[in-house]
Structures are given as structure tokens and as C-alpha cells.
PDB file of N, CA and C in Angstrom:
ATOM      1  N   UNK A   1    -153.378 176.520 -97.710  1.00  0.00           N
ATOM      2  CA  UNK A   1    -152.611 177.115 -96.616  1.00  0.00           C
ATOM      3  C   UNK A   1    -151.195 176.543 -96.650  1.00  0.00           C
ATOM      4  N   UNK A   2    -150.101 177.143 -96.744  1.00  0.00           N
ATOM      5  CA  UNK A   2    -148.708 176.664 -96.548  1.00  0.00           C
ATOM      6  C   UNK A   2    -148.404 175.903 -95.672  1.00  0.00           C
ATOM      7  N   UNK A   3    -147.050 175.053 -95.777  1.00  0.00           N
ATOM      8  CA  UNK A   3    -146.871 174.601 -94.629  1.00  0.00           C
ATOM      9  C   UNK A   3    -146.314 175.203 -93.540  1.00  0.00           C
ATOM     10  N   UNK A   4    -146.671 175.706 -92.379  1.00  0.00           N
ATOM     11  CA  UNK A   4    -145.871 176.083 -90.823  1.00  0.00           C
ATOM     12  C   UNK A   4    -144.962 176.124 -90.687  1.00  0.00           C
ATOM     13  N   UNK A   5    -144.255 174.611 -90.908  1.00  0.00           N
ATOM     14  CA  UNK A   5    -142.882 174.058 -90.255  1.00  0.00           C
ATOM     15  C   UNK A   5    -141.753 173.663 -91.035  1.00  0.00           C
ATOM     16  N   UNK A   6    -140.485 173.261 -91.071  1.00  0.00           N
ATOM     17  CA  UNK A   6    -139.725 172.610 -91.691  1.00  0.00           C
ATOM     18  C   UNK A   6    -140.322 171.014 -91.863  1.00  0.00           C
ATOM     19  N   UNK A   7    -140.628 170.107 -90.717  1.00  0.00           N
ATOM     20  CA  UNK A   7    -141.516 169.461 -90.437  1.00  0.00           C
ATOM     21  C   UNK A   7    -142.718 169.240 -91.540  1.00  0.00           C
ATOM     22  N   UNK A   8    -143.410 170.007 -91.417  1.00  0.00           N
ATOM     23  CA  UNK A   8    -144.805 170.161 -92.215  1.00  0.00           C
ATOM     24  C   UNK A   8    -144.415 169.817 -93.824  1.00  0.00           C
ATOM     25  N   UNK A   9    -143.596 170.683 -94.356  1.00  0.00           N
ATOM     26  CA  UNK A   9    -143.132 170.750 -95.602  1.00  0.00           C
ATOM     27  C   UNK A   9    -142.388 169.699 -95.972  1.00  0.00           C
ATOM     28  N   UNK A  10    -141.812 168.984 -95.096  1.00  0.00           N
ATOM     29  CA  UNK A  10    -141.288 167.648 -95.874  1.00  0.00           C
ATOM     30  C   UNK A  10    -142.268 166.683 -95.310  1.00  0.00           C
ATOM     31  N   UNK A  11    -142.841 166.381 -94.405  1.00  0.00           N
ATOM     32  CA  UNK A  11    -144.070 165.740 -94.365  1.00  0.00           C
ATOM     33  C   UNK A  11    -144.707 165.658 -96.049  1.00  0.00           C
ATOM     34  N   UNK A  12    -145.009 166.799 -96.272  1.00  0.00           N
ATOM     35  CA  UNK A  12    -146.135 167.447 -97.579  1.00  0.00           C
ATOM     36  C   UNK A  12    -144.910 166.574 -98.890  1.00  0.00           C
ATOM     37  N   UNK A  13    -144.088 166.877 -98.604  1.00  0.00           N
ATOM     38  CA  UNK A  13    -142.754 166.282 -99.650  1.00  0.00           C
ATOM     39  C   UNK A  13    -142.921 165.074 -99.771  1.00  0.00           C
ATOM     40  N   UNK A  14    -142.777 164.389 -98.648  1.00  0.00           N
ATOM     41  CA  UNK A  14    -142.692 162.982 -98.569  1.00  0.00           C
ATOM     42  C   UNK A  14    -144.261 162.179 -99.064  1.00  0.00           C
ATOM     43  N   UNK A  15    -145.445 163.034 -99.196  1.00  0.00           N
ATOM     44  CA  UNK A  15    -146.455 162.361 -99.795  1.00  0.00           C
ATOM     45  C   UNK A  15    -146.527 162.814-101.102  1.00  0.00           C
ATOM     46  N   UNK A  16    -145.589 163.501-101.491  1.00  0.00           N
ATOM     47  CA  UNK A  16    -145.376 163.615-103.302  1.00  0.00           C
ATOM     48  C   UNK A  16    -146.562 164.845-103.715  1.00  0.00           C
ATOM     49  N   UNK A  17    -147.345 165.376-102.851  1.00  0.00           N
ATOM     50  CA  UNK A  17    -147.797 166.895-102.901  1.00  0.00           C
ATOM     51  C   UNK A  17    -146.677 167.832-103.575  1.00  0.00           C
ATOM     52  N   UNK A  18    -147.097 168.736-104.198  1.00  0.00           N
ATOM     53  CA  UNK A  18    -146.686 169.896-104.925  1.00  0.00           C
ATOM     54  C   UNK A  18    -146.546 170.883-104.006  1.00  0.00           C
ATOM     55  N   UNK A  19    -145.250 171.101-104.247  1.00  0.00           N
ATOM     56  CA  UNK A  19    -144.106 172.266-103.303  1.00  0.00           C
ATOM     57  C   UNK A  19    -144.096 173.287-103.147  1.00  0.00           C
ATOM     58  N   UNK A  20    -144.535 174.390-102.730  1.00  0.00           N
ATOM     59  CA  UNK A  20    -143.844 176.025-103.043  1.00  0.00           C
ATOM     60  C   UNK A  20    -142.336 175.802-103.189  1.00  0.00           C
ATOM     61  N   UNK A  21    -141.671 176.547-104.050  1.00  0.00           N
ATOM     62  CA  UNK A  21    -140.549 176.951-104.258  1.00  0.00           C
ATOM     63  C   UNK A  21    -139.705 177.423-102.604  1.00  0.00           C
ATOM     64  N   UNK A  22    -140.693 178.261-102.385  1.00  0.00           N
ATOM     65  CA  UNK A  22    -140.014 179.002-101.339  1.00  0.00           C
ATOM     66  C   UNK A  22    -139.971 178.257 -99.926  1.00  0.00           C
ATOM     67  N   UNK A  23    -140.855 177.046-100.017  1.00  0.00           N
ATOM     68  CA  UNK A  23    -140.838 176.089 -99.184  1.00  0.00           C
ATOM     69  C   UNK A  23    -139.927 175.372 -99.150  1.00  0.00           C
ATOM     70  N   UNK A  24    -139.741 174.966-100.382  1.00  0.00           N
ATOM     71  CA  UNK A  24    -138.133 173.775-100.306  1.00  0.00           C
ATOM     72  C   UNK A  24    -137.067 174.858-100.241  1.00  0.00           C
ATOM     73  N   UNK A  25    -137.400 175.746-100.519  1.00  0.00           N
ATOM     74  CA  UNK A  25    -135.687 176.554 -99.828  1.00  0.00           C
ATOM     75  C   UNK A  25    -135.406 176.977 -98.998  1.00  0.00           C
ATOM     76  N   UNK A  26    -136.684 177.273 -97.785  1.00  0.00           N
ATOM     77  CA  UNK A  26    -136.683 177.160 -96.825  1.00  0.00           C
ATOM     78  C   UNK A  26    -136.195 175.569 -95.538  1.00  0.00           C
ATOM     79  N   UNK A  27    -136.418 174.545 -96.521  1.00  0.00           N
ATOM     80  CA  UNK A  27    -136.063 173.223 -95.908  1.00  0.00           C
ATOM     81  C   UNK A  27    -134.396 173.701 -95.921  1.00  0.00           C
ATOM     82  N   UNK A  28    -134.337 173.484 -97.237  1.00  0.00           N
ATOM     83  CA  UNK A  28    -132.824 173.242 -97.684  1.00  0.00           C
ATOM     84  C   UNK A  28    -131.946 174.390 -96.604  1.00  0.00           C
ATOM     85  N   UNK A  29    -132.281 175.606 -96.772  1.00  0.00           N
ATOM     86  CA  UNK A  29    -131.392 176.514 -96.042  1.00  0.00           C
ATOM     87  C   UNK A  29    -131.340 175.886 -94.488  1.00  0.00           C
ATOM     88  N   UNK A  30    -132.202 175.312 -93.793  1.00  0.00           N
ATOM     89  CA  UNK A  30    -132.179 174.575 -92.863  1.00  0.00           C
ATOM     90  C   UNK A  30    -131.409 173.807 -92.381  1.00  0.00           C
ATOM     91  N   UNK A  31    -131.629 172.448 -93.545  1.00  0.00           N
ATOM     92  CA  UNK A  31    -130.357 171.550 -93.188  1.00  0.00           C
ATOM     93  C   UNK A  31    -128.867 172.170 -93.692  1.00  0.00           C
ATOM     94  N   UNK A  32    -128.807 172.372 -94.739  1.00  0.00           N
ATOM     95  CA  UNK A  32    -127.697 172.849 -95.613  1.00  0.00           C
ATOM     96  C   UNK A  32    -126.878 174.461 -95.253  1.00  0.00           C
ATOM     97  N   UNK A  33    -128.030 175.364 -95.273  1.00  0.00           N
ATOM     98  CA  UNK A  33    -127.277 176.925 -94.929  1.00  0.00           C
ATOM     99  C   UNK A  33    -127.547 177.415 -96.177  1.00  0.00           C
ATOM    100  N   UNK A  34    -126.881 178.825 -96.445  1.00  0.00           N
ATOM    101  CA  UNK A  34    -127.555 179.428 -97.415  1.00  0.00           C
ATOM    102  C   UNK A  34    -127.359 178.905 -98.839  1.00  0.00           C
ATOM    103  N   UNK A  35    -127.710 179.116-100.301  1.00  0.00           N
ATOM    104  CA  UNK A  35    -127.110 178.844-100.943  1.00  0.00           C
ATOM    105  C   UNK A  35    -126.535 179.945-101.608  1.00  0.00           C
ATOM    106  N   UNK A  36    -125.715 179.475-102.785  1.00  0.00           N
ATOM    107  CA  UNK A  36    -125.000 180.619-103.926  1.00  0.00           C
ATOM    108  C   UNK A  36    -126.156 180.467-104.833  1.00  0.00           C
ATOM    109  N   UNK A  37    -126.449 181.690-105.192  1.00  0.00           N
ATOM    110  CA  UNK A  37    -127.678 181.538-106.385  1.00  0.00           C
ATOM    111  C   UNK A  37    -126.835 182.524-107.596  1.00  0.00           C
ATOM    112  N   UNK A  38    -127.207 181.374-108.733  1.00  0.00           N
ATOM    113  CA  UNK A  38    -126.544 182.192-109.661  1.00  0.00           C
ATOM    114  C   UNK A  38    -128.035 182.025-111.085  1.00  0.00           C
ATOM    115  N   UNK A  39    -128.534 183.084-111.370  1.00  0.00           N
ATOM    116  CA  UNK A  39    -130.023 183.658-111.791  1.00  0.00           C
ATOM    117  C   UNK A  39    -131.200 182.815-111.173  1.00  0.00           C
ATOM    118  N   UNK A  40    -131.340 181.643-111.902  1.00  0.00           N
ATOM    119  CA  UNK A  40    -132.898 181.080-111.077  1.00  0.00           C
ATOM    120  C   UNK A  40    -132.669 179.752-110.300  1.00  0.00           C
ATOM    121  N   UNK A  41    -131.663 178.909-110.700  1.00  0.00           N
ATOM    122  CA  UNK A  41    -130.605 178.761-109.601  1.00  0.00           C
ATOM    123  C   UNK A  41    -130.182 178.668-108.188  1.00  0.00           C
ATOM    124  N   UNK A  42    -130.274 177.959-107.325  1.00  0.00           N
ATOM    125  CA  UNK A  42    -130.203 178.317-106.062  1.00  0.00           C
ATOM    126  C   UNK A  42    -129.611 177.074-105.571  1.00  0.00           C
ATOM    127  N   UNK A  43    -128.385 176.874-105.404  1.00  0.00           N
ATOM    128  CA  UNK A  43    -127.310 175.822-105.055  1.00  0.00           C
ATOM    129  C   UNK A  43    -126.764 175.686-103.100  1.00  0.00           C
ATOM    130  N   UNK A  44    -126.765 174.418-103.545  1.00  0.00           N
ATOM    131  CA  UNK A  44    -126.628 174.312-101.472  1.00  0.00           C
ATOM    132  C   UNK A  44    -125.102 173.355-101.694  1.00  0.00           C
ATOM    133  N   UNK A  45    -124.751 173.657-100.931  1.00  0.00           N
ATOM    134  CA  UNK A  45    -123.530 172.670-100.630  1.00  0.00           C
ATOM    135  C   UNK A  45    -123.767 171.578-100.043  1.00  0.00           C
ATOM    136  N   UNK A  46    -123.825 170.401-100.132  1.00  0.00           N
ATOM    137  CA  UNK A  46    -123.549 169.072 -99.248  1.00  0.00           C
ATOM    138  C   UNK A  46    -122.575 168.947 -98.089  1.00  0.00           C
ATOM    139  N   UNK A  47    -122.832 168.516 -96.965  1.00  0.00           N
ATOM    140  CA  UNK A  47    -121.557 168.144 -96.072  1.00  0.00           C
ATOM    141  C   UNK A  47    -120.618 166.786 -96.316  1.00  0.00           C
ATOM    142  N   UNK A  48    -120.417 166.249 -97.328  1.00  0.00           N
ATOM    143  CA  UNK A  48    -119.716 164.587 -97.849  1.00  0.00           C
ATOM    144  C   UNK A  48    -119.508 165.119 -99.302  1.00  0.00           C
ATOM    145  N   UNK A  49    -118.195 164.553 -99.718  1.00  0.00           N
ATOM    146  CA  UNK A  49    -117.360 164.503-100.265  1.00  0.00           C
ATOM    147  C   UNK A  49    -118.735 164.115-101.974  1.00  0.00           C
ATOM    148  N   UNK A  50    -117.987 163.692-102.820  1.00  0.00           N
ATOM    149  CA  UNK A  50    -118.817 163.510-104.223  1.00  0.00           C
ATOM    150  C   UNK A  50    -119.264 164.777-105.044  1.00  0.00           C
ATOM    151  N   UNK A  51    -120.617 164.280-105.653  1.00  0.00           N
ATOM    152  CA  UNK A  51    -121.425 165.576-106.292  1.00  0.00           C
ATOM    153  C   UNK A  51    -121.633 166.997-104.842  1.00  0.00           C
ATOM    154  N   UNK A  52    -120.779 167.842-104.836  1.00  0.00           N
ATOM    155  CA  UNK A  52    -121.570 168.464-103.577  1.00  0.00           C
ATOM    156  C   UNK A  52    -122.326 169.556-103.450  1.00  0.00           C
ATOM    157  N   UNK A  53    -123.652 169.098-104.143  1.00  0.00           N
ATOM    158  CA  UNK A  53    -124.484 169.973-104.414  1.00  0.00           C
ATOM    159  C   UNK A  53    -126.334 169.827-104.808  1.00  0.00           C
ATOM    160  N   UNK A  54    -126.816 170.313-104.123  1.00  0.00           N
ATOM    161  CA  UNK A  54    -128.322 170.424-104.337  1.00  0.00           C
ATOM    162  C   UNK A  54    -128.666 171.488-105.252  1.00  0.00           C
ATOM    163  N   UNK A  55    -129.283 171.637-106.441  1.00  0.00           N
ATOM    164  CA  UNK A  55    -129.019 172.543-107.211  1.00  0.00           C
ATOM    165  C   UNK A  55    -131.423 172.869-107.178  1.00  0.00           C
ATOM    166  N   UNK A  56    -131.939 173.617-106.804  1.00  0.00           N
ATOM    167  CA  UNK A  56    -133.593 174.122-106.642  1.00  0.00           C
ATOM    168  C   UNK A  56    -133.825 175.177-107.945  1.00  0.00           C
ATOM    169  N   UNK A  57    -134.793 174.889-108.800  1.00  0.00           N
ATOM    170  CA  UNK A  57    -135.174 176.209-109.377  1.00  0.00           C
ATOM    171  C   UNK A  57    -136.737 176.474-109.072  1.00  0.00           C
ATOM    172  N   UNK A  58    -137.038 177.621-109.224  1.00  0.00           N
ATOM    173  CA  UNK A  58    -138.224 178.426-109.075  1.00  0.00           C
ATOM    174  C   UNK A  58    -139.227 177.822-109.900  1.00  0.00           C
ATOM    175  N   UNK A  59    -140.085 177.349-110.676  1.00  0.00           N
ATOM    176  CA  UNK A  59    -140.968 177.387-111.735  1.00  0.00           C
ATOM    177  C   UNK A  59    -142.784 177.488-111.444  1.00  0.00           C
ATOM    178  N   UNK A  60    -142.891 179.026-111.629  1.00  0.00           N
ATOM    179  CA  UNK A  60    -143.899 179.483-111.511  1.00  0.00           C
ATOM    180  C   UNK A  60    -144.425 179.580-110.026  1.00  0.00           C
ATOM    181  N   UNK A  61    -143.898 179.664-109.076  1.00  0.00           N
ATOM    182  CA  UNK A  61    -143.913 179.521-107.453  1.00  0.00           C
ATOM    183  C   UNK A  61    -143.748 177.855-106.927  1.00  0.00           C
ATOM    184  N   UNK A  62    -143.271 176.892-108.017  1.00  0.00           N
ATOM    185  CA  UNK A  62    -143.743 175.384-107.740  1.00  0.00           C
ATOM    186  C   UNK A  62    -142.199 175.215-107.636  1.00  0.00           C
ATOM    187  N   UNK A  63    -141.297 174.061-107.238  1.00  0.00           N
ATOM    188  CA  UNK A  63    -140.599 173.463-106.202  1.00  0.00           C
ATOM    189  C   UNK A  63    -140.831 172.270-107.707  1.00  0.00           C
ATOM    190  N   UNK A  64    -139.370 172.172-108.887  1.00  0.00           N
ATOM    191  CA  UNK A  64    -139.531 171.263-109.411  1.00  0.00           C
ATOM    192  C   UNK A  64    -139.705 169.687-109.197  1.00  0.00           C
ATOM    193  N   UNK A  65    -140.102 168.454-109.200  1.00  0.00           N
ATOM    194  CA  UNK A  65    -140.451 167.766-108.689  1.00  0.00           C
ATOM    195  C   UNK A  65    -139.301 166.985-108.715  1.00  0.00           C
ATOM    196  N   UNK A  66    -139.088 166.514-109.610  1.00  0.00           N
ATOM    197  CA  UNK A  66    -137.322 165.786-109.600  1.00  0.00           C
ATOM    198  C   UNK A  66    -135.933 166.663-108.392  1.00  0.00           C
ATOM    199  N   UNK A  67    -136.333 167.684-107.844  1.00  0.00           N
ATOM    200  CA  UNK A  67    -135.462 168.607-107.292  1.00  0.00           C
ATOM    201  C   UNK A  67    -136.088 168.282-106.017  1.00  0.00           C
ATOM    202  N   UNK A  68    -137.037 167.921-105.493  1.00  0.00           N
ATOM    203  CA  UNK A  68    -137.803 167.852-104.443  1.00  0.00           C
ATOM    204  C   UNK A  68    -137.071 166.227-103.947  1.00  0.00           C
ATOM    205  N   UNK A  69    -137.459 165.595-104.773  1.00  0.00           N
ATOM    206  CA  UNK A  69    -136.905 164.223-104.539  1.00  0.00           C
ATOM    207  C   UNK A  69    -135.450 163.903-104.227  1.00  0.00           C
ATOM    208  N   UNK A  70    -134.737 164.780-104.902  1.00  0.00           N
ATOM    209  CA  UNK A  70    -133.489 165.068-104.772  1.00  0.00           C
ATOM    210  C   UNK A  70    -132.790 165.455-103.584  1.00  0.00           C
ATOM    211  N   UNK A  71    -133.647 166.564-102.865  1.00  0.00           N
ATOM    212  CA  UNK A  71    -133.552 167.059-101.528  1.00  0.00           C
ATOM    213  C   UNK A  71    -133.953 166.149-100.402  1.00  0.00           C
ATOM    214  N   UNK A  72    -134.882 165.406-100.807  1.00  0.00           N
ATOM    215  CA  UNK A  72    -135.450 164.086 -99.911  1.00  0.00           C
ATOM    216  C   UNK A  72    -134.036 163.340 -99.688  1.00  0.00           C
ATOM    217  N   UNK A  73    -134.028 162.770-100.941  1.00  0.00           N
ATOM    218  CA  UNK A  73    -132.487 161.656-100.538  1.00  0.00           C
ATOM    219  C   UNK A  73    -131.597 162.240-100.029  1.00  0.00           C
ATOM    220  N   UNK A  74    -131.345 163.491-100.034  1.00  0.00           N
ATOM    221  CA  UNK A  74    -130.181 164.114 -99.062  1.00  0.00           C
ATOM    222  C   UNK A  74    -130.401 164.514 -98.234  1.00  0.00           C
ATOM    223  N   UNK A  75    -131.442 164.901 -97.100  1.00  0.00           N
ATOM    224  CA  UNK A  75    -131.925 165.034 -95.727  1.00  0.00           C
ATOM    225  C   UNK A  75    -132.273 163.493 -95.220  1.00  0.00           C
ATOM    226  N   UNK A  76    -132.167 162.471 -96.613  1.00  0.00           N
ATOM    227  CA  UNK A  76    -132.019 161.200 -95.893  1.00  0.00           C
ATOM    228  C   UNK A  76    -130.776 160.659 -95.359  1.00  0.00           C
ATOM    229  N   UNK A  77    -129.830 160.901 -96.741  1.00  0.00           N
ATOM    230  CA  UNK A  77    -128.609 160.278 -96.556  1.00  0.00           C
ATOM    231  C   UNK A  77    -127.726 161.274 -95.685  1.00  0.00           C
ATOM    232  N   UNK A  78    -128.274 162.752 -95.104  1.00  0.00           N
ATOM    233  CA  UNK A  78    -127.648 163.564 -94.023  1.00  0.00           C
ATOM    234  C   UNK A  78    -128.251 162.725 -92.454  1.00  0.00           C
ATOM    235  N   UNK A  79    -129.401 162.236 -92.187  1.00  0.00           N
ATOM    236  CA  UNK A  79    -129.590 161.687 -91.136  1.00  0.00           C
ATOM    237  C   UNK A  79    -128.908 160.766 -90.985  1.00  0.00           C
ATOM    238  N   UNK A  80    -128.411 159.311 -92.138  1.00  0.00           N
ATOM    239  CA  UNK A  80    -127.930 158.296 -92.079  1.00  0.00           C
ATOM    240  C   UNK A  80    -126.438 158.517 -91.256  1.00  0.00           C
ATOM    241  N   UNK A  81    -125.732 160.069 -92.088  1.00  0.00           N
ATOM    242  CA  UNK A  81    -124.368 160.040 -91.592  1.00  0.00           C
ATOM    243  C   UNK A  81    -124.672 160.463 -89.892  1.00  0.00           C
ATOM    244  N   UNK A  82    -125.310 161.378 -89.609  1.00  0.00           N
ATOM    245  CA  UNK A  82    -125.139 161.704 -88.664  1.00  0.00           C
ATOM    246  C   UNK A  82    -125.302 160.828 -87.433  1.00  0.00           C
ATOM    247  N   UNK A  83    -126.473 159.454 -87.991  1.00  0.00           N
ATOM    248  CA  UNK A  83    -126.748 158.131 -86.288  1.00  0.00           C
ATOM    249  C   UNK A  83    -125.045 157.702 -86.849  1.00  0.00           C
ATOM    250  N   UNK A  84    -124.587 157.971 -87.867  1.00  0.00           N
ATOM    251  CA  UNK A  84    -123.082 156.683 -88.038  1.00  0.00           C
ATOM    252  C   UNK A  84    -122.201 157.320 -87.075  1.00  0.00           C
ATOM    253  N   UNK A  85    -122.287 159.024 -87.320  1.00  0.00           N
ATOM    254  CA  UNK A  85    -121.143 159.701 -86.634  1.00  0.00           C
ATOM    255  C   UNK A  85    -121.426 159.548 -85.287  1.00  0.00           C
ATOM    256  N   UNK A  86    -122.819 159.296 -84.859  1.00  0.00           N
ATOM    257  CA  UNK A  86    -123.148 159.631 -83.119  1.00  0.00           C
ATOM    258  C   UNK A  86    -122.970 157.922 -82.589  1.00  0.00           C
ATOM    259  N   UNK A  87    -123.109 156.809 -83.863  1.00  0.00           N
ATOM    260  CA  UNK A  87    -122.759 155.546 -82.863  1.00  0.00           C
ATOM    261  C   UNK A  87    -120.425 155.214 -82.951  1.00  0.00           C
ATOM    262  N   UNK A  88    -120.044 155.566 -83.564  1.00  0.00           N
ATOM    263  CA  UNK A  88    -118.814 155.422 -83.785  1.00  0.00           C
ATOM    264  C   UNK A  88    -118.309 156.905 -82.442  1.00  0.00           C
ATOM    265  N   UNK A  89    -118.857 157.420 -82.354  1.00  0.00           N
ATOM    266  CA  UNK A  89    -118.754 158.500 -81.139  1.00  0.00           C
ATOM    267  C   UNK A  89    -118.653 157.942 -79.973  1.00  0.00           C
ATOM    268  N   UNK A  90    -120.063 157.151 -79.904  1.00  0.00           N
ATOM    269  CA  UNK A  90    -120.407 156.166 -78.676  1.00  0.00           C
ATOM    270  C   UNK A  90    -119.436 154.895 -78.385  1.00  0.00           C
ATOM    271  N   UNK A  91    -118.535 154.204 -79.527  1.00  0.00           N
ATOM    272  CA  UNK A  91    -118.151 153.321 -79.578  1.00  0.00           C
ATOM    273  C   UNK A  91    -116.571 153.887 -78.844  1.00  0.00           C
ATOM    274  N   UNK A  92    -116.287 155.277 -78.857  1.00  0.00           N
ATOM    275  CA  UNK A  92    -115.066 155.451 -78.948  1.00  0.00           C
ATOM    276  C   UNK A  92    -115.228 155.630 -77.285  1.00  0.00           C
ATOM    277  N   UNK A  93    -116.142 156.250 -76.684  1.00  0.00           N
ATOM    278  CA  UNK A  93    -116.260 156.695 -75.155  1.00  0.00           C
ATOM    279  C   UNK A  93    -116.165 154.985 -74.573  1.00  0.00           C
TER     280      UNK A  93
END
């Protein structure tokens, strides 16, 4: 049975379970927004400066695994910025 939620699916991520494709692009469009897909391909933009890009391919309905992990560290390192931006917010009031 798929996962439900955005929730559910990185839950399922985070115990190193095998992905639907259409699941992690469903995460990604989430945090990120749509991507540019150019053939199998499916690119997200980052909000921070550097590499700025999550790059997902399809293989066989599966969510490559190195690409999964990839998306992990950046819905990590997107939470990290965002407590920095909300305590330097707090610091300024």
C-alpha cells in the first residue's frame, strides 16, 4: 500500500525502504515546487545559494536510492535554515 502522506513517505525514506518514484516527487514538489524536467530527469531548485539543485530519475517505478538520500539531506538542511531564519527573527524583535 503507498504511502498517504508527505509525512508517511519520508518516514518510509528515512528507514531506507524502497521509494515509488512518484512518491519522492511528490515530497520534493512539496518542499521545493515544481520541477523542470528535461526527458527522465526531473530537477528542483534549492532555496541557498551553491549546487542548486535536486536532480530524481524514474527507474522502473523505484525512486533511485542515492537520489532519495540526497533529498533527505536537503529537507534536512531546508529545516536547519529555516529554525536559523525564525531564531535571528526572534533575536531582532
Amino acid at each position: 500500500m503507498p504511502p498517504k502522506s508527505v509525512e508517511d513517505t519520508i518516514e518510509k525514506m528515512r528507514k531506507g525502504t524502497a521509494v515509488h518514484f512518484t512518491d519522492l516527487a511528490n515530497v520534493c514538489r512539496h518542499y521545493f515546487g515544481e520541477p523542470r524536467i528535461a526527458g527522465s530527469h526531473h530537477i528542483f531548485k534549492m532555496p541557498w545559494a551553491g549546487d542548486p539543485r535536486i536532480n530524481i530519475q524514474n527507474e522502473k517505478g523505484k525512486a533511485k536510492a542515492y537520489q532519495v538520500r540526497q533529498v533527505l539531506a536537503a529537507i534536512d538542511r531546508l529545516a536547519v535554515e529555516v529554525a536559523q531564519q525564525k531564531a535571528s527573527e526572534k533575536k531582532k524583535k
